[in-house]
PDB file of N, CA and C in Angstrom:
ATOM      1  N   UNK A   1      -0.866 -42.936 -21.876  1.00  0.00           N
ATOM      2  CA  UNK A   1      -0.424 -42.434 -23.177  1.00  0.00           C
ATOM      3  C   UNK A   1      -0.403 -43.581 -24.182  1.00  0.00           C
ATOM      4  N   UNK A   2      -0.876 -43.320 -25.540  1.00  0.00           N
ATOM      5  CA  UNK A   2      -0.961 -44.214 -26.383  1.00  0.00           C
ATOM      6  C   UNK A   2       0.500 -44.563 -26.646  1.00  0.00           C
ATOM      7  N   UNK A   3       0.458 -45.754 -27.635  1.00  0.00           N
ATOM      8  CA  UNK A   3       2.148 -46.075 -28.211  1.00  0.00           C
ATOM      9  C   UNK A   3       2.163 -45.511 -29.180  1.00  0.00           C
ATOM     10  N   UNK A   4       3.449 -45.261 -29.897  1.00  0.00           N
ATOM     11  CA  UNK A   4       4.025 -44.422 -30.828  1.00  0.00           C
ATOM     12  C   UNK A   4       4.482 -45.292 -31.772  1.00  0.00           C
ATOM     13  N   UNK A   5       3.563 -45.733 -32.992  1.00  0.00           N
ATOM     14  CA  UNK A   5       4.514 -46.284 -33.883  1.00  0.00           C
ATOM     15  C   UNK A   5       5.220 -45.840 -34.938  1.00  0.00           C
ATOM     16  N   UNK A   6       6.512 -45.634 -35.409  1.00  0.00           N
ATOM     17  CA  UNK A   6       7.625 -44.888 -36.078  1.00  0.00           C
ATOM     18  C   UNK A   6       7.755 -45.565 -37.461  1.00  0.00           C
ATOM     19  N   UNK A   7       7.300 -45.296 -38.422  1.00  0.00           N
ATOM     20  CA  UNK A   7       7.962 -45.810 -39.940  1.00  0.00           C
ATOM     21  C   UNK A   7       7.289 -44.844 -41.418  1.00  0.00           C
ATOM     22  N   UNK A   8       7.406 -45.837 -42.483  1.00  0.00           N
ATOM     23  CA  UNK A   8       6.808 -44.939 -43.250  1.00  0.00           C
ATOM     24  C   UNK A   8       5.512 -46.086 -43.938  1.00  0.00           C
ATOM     25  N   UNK A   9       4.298 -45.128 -44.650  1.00  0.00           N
ATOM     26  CA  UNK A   9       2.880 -45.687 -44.448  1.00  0.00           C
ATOM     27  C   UNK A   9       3.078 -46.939 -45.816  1.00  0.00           C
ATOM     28  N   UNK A  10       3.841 -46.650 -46.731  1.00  0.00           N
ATOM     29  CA  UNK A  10       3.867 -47.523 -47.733  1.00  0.00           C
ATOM     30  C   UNK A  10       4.692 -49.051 -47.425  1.00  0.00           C
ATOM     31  N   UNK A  11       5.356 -49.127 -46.119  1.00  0.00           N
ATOM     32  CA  UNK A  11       6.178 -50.294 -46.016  1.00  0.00           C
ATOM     33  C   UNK A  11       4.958 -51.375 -45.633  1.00  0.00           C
ATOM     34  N   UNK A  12       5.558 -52.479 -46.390  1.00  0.00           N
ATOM     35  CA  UNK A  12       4.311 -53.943 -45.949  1.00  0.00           C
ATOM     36  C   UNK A  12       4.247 -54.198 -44.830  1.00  0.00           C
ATOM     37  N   UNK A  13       5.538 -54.195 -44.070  1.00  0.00           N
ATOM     38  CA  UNK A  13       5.667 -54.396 -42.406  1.00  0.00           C
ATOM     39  C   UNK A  13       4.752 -53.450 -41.870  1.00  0.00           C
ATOM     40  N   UNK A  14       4.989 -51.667 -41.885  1.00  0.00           N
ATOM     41  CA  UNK A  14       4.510 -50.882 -41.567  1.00  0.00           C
ATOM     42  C   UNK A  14       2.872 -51.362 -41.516  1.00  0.00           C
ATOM     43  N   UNK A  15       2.456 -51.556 -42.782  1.00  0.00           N
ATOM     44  CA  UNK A  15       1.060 -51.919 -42.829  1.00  0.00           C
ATOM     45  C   UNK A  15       0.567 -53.466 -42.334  1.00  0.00           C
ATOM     46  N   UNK A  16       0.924 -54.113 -42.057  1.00  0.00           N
ATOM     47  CA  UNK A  16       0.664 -55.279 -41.337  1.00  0.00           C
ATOM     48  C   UNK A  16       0.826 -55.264 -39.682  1.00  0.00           C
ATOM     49  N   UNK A  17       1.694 -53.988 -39.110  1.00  0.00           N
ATOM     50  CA  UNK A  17       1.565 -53.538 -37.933  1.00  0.00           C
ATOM     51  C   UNK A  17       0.143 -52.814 -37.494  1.00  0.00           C
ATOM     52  N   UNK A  18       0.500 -51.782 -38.599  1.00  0.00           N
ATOM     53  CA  UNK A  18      -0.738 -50.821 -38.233  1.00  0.00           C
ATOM     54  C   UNK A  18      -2.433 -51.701 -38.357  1.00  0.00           C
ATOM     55  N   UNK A  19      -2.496 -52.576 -38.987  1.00  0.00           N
ATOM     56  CA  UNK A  19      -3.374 -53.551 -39.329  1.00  0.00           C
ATOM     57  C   UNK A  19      -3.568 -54.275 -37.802  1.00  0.00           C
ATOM     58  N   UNK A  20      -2.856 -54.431 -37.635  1.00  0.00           N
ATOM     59  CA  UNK A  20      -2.715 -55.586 -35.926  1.00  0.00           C
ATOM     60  C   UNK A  20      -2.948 -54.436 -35.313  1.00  0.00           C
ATOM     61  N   UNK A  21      -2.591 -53.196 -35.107  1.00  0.00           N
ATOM     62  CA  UNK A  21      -2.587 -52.677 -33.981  1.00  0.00           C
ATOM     63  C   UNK A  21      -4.456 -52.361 -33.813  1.00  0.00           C
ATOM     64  N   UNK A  22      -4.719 -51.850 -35.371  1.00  0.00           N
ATOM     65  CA  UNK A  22      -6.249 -51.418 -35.166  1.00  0.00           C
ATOM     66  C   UNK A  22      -7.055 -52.705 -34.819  1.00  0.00           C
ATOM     67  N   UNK A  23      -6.685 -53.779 -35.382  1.00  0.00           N
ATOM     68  CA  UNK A  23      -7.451 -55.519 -34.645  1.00  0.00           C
ATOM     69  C   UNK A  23      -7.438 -55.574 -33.699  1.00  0.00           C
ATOM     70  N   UNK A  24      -6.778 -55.420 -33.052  1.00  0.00           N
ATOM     71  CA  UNK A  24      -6.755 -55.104 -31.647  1.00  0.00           C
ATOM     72  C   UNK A  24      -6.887 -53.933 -30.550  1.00  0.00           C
ATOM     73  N   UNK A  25      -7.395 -53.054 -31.562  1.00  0.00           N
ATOM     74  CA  UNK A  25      -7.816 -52.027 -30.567  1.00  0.00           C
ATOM     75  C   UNK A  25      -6.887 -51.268 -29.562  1.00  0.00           C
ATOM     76  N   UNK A  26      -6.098 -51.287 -30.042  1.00  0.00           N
ATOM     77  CA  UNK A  26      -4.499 -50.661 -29.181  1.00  0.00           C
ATOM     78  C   UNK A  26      -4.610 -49.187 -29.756  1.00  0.00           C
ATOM     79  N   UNK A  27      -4.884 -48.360 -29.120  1.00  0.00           N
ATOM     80  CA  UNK A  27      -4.806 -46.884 -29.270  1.00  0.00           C
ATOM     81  C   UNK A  27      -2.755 -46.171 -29.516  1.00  0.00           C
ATOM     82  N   UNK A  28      -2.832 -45.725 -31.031  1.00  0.00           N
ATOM     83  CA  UNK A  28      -1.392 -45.638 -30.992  1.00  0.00           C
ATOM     84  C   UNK A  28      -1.473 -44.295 -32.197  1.00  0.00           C
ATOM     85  N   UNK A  29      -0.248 -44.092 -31.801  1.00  0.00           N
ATOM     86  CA  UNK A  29      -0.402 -42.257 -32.766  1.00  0.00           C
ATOM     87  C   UNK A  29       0.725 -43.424 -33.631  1.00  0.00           C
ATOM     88  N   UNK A  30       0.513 -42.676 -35.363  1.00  0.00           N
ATOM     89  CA  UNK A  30       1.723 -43.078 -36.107  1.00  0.00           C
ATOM     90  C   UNK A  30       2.913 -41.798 -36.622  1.00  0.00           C
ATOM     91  N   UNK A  31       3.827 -42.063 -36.224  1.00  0.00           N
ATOM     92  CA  UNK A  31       4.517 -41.009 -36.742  1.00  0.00           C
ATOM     93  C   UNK A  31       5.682 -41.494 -38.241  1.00  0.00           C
ATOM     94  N   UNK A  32       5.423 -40.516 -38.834  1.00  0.00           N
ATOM     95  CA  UNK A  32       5.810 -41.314 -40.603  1.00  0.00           C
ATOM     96  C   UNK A  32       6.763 -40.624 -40.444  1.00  0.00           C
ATOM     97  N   UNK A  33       8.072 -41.274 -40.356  1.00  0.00           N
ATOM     98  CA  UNK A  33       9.222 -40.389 -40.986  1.00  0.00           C
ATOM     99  C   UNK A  33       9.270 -39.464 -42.298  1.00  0.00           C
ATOM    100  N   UNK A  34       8.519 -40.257 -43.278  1.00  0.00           N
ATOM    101  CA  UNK A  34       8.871 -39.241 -44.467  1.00  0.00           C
ATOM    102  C   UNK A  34       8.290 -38.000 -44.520  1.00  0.00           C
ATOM    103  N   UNK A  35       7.065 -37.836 -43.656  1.00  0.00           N
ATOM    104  CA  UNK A  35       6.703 -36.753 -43.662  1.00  0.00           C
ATOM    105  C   UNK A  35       7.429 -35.684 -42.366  1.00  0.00           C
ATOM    106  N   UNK A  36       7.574 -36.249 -41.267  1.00  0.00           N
ATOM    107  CA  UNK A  36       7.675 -35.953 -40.393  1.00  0.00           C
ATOM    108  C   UNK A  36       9.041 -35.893 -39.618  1.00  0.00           C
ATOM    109  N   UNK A  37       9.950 -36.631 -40.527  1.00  0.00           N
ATOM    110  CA  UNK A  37      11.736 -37.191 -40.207  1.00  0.00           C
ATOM    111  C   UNK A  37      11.651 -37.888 -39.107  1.00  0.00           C
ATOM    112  N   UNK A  38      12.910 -38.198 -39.038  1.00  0.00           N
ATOM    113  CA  UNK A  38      13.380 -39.443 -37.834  1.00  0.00           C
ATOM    114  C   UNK A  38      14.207 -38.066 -36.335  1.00  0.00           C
ATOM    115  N   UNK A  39      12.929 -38.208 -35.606  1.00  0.00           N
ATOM    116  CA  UNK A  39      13.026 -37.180 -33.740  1.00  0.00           C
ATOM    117  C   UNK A  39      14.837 -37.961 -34.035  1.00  0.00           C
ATOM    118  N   UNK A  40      15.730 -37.047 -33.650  1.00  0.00           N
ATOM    119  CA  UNK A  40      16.746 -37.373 -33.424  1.00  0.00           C
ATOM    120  C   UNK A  40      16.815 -37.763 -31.700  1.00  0.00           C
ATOM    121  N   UNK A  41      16.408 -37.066 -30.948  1.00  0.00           N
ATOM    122  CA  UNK A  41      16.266 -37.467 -29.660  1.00  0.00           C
ATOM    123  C   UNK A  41      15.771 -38.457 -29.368  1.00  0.00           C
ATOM    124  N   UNK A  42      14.781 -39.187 -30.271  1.00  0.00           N
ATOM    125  CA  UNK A  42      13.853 -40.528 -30.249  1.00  0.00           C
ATOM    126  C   UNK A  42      15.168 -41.609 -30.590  1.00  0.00           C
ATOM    127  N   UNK A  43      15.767 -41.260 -31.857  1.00  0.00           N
ATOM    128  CA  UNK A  43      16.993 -42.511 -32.309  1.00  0.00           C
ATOM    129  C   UNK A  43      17.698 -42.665 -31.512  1.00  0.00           C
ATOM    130  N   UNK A  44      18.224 -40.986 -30.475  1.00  0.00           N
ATOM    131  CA  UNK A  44      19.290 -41.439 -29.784  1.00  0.00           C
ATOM    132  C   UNK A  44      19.080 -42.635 -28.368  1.00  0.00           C
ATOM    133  N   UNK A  45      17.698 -42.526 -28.018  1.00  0.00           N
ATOM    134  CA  UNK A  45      17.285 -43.472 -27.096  1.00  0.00           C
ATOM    135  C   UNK A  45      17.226 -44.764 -27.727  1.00  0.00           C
ATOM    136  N   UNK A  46      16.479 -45.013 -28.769  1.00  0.00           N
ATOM    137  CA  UNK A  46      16.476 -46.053 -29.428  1.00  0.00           C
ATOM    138  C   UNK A  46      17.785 -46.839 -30.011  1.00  0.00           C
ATOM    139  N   UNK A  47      18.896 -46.130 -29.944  1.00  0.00           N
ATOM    140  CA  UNK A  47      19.999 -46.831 -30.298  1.00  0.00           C
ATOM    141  C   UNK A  47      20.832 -47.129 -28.824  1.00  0.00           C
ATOM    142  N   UNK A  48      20.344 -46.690 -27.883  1.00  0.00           N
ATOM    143  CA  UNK A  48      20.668 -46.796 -26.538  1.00  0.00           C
ATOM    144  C   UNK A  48      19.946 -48.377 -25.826  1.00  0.00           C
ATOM    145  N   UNK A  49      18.804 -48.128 -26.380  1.00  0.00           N
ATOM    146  CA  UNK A  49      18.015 -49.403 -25.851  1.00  0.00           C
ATOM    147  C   UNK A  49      17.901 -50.578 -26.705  1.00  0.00           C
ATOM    148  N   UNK A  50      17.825 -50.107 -28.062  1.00  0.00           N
ATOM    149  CA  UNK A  50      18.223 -51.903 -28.960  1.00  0.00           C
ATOM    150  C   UNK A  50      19.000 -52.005 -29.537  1.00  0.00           C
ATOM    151  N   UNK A  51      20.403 -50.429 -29.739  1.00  0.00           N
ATOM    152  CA  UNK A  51      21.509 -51.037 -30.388  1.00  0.00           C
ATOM    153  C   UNK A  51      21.073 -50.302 -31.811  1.00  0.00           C
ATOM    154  N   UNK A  52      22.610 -49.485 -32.885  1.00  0.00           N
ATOM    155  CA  UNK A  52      21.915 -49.004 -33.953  1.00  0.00           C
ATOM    156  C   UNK A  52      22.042 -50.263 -34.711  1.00  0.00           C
ATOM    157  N   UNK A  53      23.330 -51.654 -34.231  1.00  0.00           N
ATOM    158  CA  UNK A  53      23.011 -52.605 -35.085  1.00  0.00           C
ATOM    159  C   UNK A  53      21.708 -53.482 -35.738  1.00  0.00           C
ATOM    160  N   UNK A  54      20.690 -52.889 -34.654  1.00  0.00           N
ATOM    161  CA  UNK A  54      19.774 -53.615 -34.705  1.00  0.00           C
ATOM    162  C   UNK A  54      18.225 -52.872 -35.613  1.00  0.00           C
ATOM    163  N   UNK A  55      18.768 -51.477 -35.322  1.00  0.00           N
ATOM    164  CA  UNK A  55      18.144 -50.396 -35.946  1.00  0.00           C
ATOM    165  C   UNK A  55      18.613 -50.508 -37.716  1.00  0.00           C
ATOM    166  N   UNK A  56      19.484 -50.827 -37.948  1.00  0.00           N
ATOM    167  CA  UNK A  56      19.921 -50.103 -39.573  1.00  0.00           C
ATOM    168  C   UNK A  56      19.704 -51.331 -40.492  1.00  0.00           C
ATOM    169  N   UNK A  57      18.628 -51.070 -41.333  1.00  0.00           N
ATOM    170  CA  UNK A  57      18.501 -52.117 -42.273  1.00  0.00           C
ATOM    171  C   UNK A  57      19.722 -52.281 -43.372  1.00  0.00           C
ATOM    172  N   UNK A  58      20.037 -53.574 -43.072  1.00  0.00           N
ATOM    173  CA  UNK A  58      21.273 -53.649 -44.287  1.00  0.00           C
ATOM    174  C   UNK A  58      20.279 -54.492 -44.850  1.00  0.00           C
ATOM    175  N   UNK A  59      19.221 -55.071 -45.328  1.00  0.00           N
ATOM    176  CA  UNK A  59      18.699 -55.819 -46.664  1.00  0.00           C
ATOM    177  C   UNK A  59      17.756 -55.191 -46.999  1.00  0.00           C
ATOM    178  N   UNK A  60      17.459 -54.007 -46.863  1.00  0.00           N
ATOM    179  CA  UNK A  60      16.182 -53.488 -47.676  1.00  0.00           C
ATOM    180  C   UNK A  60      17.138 -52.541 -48.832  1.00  0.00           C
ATOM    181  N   UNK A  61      15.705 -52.389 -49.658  1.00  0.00           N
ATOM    182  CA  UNK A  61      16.175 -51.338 -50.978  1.00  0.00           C
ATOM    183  C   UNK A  61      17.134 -50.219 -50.677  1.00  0.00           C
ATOM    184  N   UNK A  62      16.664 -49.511 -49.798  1.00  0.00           N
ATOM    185  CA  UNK A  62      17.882 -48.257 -49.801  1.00  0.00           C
ATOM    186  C   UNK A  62      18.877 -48.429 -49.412  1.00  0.00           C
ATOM    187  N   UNK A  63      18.850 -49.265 -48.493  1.00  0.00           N
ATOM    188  CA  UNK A  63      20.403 -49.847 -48.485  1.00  0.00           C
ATOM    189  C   UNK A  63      21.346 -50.375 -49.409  1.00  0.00           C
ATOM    190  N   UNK A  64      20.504 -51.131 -50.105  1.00  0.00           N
ATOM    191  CA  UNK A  64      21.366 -51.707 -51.647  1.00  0.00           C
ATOM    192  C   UNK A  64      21.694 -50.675 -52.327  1.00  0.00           C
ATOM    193  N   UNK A  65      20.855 -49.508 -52.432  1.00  0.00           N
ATOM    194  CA  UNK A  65      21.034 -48.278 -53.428  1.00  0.00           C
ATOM    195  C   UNK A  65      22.021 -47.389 -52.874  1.00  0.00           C
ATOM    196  N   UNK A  66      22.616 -47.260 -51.635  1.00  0.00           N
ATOM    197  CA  UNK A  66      23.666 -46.210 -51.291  1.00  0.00           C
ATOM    198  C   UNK A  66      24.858 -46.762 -51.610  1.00  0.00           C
ATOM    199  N   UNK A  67      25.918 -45.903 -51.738  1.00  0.00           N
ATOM    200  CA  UNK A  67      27.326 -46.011 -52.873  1.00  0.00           C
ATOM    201  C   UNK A  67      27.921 -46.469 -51.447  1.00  0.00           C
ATOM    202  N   UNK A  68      28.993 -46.989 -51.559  1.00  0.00           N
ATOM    203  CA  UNK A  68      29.865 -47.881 -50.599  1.00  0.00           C
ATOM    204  C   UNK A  68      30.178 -46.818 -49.522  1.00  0.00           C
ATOM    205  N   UNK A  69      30.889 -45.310 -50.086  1.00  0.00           N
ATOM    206  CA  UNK A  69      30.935 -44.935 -48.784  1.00  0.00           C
ATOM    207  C   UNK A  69      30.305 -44.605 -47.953  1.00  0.00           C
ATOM    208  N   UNK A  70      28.728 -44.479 -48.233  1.00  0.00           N
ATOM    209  CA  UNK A  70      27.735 -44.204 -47.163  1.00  0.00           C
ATOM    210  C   UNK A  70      27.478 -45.459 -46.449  1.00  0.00           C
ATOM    211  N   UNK A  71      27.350 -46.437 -47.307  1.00  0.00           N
ATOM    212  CA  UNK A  71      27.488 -47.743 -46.904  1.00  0.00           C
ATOM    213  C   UNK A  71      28.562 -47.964 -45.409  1.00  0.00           C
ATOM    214  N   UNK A  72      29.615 -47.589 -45.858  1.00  0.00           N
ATOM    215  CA  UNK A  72      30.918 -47.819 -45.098  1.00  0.00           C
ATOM    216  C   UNK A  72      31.014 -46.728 -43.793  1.00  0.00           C
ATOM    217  N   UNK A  73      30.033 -45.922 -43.757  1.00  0.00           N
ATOM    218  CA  UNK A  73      30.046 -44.690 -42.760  1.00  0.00           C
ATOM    219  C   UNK A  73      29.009 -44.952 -41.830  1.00  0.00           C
ATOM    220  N   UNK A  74      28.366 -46.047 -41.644  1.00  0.00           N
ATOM    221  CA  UNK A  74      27.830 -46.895 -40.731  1.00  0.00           C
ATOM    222  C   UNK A  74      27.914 -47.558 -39.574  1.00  0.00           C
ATOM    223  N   UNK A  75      29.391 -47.189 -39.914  1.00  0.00           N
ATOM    224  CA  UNK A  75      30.417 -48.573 -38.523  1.00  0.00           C
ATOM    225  C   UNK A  75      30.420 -48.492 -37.252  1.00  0.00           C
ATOM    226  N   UNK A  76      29.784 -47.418 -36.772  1.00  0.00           N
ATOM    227  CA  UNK A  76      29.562 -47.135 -35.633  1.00  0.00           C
ATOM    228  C   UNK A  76      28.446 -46.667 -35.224  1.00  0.00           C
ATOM    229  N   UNK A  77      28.028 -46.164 -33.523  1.00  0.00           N
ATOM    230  CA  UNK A  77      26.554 -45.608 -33.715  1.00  0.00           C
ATOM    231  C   UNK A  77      26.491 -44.715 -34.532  1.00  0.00           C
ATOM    232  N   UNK A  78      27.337 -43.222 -34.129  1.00  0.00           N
ATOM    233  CA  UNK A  78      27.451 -41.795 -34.745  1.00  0.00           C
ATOM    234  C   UNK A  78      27.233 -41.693 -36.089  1.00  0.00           C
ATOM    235  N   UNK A  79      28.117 -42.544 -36.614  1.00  0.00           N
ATOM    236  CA  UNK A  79      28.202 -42.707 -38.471  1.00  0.00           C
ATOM    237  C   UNK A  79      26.039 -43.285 -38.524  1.00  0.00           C
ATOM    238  N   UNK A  80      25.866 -44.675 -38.315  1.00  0.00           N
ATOM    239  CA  UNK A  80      24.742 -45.050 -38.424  1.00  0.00           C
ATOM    240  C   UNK A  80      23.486 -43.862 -38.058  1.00  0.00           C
ATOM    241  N   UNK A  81      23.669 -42.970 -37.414  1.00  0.00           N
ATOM    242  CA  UNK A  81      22.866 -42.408 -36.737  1.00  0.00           C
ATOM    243  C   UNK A  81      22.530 -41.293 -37.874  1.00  0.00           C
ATOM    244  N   UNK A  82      23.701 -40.860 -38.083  1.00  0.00           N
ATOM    245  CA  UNK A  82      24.077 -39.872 -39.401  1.00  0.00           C
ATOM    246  C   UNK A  82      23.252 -40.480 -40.592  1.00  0.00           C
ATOM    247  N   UNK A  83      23.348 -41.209 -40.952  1.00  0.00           N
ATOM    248  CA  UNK A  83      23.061 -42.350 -41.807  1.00  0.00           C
ATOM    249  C   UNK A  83      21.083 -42.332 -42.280  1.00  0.00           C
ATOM    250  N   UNK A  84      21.020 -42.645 -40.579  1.00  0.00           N
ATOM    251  CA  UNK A  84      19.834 -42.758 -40.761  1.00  0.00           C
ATOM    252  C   UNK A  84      18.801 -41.738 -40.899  1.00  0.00           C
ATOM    253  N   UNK A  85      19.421 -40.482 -39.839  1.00  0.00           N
ATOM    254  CA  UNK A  85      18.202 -39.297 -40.315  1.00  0.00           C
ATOM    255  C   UNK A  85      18.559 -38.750 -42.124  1.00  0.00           C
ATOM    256  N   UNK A  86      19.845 -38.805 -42.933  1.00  0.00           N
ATOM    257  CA  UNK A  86      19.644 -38.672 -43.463  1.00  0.00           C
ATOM    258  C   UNK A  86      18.900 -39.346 -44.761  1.00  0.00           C
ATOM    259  N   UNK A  87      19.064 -40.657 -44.128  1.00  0.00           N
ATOM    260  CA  UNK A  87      17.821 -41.905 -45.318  1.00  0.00           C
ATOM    261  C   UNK A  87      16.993 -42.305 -44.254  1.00  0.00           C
ATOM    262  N   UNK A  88      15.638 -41.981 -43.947  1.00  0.00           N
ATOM    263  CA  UNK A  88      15.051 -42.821 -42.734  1.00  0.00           C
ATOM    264  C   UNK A  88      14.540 -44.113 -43.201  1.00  0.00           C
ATOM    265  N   UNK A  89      14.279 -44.761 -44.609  1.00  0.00           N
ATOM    266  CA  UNK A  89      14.482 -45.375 -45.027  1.00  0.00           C
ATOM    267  C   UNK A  89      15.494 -46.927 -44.332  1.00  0.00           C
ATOM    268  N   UNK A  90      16.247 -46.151 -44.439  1.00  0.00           N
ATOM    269  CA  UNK A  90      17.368 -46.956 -43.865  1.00  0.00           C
ATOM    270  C   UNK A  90      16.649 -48.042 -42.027  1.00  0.00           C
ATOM    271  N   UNK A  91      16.038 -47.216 -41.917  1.00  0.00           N
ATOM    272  CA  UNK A  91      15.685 -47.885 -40.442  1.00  0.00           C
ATOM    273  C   UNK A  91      14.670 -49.211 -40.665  1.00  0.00           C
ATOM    274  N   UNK A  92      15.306 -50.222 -39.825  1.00  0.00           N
ATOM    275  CA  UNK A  92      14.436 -51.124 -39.637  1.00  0.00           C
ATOM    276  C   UNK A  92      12.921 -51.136 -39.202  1.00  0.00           C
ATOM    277  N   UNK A  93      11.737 -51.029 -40.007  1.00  0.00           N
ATOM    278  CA  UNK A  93      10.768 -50.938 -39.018  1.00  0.00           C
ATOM    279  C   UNK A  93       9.468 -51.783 -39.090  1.00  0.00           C
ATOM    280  N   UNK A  94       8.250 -51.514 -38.293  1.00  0.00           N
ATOM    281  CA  UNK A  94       8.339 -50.354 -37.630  1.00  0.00           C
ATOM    282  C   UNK A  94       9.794 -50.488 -36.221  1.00  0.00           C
ATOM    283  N   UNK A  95       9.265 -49.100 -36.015  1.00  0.00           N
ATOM    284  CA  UNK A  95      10.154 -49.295 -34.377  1.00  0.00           C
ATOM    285  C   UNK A  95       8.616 -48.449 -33.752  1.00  0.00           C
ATOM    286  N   UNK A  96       8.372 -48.903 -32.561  1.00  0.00           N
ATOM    287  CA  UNK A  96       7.518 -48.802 -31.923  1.00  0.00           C
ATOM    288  C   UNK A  96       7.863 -48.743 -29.938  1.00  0.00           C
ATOM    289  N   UNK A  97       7.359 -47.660 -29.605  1.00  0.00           N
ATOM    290  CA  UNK A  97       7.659 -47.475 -28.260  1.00  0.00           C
ATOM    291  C   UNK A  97       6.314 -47.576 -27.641  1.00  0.00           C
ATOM    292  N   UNK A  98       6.447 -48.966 -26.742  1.00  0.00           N
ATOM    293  CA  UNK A  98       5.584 -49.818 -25.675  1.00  0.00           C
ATOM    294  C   UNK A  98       5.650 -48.338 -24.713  1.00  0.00           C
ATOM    295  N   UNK A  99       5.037 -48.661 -23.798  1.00  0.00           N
ATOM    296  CA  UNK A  99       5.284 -47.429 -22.535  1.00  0.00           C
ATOM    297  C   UNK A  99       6.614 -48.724 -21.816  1.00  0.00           C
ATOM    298  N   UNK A 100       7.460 -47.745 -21.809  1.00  0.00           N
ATOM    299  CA  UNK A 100       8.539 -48.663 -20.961  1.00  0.00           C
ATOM    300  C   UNK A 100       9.245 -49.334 -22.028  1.00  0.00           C
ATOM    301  N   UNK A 101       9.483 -49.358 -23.104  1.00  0.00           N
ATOM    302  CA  UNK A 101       9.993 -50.562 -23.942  1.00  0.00           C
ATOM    303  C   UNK A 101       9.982 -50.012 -25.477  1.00  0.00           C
ATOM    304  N   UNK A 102      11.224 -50.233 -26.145  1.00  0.00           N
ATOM    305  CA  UNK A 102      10.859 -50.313 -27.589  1.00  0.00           C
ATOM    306  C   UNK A 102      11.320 -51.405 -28.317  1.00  0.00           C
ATOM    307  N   UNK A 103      10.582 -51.799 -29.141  1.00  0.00           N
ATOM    308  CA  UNK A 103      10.283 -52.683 -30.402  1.00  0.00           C
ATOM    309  C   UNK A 103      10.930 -52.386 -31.715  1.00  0.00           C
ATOM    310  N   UNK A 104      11.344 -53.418 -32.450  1.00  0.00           N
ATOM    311  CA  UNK A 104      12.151 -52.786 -33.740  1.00  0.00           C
ATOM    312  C   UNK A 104      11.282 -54.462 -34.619  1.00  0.00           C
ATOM    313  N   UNK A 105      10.533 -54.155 -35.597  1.00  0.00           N
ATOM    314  CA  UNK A 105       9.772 -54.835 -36.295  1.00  0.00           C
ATOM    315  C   UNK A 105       8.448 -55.455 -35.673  1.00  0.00           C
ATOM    316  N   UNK A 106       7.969 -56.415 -36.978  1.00  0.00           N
ATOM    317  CA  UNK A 106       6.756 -55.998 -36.300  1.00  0.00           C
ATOM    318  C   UNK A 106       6.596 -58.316 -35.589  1.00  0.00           C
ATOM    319  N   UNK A 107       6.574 -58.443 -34.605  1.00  0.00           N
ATOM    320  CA  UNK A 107       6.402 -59.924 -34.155  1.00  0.00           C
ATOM    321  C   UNK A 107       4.415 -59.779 -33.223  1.00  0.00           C
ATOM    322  N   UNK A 108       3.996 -60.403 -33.808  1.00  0.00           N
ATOM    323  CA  UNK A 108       2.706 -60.472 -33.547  1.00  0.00           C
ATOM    324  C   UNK A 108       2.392 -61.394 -31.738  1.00  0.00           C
ATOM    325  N   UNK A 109       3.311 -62.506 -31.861  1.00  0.00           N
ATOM    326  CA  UNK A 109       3.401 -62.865 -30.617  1.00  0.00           C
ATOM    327  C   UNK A 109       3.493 -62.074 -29.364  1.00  0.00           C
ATOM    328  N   UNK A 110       4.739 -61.127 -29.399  1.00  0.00           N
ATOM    329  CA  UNK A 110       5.991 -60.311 -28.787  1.00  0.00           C
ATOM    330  C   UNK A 110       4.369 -59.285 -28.508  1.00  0.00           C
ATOM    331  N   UNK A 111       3.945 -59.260 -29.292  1.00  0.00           N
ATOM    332  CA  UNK A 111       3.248 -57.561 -29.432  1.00  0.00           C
ATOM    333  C   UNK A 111       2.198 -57.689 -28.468  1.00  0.00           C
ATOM    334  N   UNK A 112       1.423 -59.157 -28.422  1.00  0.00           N
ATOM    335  CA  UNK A 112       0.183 -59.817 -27.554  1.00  0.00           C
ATOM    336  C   UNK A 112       0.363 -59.421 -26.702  1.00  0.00           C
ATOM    337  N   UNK A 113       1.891 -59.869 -25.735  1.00  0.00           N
ATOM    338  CA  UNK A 113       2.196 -59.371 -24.371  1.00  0.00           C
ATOM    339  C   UNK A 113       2.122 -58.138 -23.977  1.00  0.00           C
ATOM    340  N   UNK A 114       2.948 -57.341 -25.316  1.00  0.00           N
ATOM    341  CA  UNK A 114       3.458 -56.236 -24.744  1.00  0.00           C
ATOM    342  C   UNK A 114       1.829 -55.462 -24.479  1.00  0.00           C
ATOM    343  N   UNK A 115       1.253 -55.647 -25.614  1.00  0.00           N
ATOM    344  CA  UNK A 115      -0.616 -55.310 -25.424  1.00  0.00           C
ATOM    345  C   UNK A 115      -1.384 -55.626 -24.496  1.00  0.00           C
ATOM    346  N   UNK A 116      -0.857 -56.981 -23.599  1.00  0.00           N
ATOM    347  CA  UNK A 116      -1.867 -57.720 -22.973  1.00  0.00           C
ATOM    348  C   UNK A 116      -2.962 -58.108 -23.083  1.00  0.00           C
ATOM    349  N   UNK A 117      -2.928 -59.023 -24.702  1.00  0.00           N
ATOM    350  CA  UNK A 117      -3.947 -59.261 -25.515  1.00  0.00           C
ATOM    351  C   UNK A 117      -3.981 -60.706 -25.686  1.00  0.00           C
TER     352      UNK A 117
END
């Protein structure tokens, strides 16, 4: 099964992934949140395996743009989780599921291995 990479098509990260992935010939479906939303069953694993701290962008734009208490309704997974399907925005990405493994941004090194490239 190919890998699944998760974000939206206009982010620079997003496109500097998807860029590496086709250089390398890595067969991968993209799934765009904005069109498509954030699989809640996908986050709930993903906040299981890297943590939603690690999932929730606190320095990108939409984050700066939400009013304190959405801001403040974060503090935990549940709140963050909430958070995020309703801004998917909000998610660090890409996030990308290796077979066996997921990824939260994009490290070109990290990715060689996981590719075996």
């Amino acid at each position: 099964m190919a890998l699944v990479l998760y974000g939206v098509p206009n982010c620079d990260t997003v496109k500097k992934a998807r860029a590496w992935l086709a250089e390398h010939s890595v067969p991968h479906q993209f799934h765009d949140f904005k069109k498509q939303g954030v699989p809640s069953d996908r986050l709930d694993a993903w906040i299981r395996e890297v943590g939603w701290e690690r999932l929730l962008n606190r320095k990108g734009t939409t984050w700066r743009k939400l009013d304190a208490a959405a801001q403040d309704s974060a503090r935990d997974a549940a709140g963050a989780k909430s958070l995020m399907i309703e801004h998917p925005s909000v998610i660090k990405r890409p996030v990308v599921e290796w077979s066996g493994q997921t990824t939260v941004g994009f490290d070109a090194a990290q990715w060689a291995l996981l590719a075996g490239r």
